[in-house]
Protein backbone atom coordinates (compact mmCIF):
# COMPACT_ATOMS: atom_id res chain seq x y z
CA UNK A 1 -77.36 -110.70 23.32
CA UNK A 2 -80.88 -111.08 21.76
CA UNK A 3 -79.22 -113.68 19.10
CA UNK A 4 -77.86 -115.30 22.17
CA UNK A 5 -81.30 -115.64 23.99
CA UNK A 6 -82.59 -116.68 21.11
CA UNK A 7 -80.28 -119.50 20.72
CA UNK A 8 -80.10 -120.93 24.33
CA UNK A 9 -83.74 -120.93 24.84
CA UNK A 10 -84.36 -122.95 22.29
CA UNK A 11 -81.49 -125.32 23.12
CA UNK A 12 -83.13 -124.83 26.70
CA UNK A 13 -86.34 -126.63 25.08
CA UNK A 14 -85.30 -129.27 23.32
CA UNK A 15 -82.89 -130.75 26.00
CA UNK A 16 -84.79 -129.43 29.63
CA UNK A 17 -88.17 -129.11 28.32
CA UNK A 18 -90.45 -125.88 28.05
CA UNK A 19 -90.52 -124.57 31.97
CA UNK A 20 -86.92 -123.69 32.32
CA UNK A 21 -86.83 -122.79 28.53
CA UNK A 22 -89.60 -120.11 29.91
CA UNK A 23 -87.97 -118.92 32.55
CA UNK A 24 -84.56 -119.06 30.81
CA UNK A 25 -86.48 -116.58 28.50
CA UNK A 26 -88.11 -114.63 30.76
CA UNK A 27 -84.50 -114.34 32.57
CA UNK A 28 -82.98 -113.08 29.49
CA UNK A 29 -85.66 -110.56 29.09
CA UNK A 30 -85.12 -109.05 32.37
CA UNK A 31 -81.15 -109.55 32.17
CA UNK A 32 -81.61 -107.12 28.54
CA UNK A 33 -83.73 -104.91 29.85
CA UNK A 34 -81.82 -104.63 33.13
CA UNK A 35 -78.46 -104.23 30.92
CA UNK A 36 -80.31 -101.22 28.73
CA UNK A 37 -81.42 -99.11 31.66
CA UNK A 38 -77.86 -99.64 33.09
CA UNK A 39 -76.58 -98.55 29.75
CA UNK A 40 -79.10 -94.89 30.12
CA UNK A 41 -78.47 -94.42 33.70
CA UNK A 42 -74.89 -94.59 33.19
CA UNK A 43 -75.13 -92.44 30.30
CA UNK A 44 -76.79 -89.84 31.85
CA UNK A 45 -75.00 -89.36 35.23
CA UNK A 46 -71.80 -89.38 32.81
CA UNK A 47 -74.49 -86.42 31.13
CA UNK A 48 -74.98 -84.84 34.47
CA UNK A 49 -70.87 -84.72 35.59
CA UNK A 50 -69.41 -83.04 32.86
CA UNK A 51 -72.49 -80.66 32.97
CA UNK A 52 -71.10 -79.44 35.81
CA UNK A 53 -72.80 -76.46 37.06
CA UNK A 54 -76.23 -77.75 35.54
CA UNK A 55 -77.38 -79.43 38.56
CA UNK A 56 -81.15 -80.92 37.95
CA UNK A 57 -82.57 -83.32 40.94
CA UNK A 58 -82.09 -87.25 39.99
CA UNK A 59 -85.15 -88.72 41.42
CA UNK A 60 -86.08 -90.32 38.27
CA UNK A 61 -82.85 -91.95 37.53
CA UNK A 62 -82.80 -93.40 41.04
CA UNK A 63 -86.38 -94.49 41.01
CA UNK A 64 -85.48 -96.53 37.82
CA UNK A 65 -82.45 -97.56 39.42
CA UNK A 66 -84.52 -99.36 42.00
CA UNK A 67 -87.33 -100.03 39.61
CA UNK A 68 -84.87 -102.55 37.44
CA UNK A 69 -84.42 -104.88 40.86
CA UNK A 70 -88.17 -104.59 42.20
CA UNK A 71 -89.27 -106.01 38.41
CA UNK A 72 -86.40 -108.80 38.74
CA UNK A 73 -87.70 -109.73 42.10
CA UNK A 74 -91.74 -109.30 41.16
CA UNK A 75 -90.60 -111.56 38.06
CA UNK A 76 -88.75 -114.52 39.92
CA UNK A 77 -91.37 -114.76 42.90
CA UNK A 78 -94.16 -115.10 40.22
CA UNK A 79 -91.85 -117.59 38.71
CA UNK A 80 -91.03 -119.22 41.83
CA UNK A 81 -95.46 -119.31 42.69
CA UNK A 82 -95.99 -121.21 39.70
CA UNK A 83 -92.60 -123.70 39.09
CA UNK A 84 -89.32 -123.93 40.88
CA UNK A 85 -87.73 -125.36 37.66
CA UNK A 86 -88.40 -122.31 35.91
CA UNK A 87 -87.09 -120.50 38.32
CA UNK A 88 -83.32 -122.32 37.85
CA UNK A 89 -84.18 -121.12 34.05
CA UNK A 90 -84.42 -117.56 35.31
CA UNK A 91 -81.65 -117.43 37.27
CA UNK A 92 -79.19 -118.83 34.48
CA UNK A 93 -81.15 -116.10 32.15
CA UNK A 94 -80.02 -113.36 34.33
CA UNK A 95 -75.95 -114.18 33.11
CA UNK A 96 -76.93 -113.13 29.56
CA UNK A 97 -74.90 -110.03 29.63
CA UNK A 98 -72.06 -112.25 30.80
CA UNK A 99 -72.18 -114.17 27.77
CA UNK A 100 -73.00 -111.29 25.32
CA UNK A 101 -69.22 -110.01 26.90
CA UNK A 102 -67.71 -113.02 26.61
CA UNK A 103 -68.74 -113.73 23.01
CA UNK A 104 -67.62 -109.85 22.00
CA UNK A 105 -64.61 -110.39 23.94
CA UNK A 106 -63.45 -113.71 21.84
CA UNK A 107 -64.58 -111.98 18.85
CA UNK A 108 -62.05 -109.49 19.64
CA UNK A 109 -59.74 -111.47 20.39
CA UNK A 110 -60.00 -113.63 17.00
CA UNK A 111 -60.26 -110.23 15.28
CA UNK A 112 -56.79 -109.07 16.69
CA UNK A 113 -55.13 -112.07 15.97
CA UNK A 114 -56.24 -112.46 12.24
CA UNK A 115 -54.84 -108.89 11.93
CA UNK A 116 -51.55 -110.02 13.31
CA UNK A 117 -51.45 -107.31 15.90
């Protein structure tokens, strides 16, 4: 996904200039930071399940649940305040994990076929 960002912002620049580039970056920032936390929370209810009988309070996940969309909305309203472009930039920034999916899942798919399975 970060090779990905990387890529796409700077195709961003060179054909729709440096504001939606920006914002494009600052979307994939949030959209990989958004897709880590996802990855812990997930992890640790999964954690928390099989414990079983181990039963600890989950404030802190769900407060970092809820932190990942205040930060997405603080970030496109301060995006929004200073250009609307950007903010286009941000919102097509946010579907990184949708291409970091779609790129492992044709990878896979190329992989299985040049194995003949």
């Amino acid at each position: 996904m970060i090779g990905l960002a990387v890529l796409c912002s700077a195709a961003a620049w060179l054909r729709l200039g440096w504001r939606i580039s920006l914002g494009f970056g600052c979307g994939c920032g949030i959209a990989y930071l958004n897709f880590h936390w996802l990855k812990r929370v997930v992890s640790v209810l999964g954690d928390r399940i099989t414990e079983g009988g181990n039963a600890r309070p989950a404030t802190g996940v769900v407060l970092r649940f809820l932190l990942r969309y205040f930060l997405m909305g603080l970030a496109a309203y301060a995006i929004f305040t200073v250009s609307r472009a950007s903010l286009f930039g941000l919102f097509a920034g946010l579907f990184l994990p949708v291409a970091g999916i779609a790129c492992e899942a044709a990878y896979e798919v190329y992989a299985a076929l040049a194995r003949g399975l």
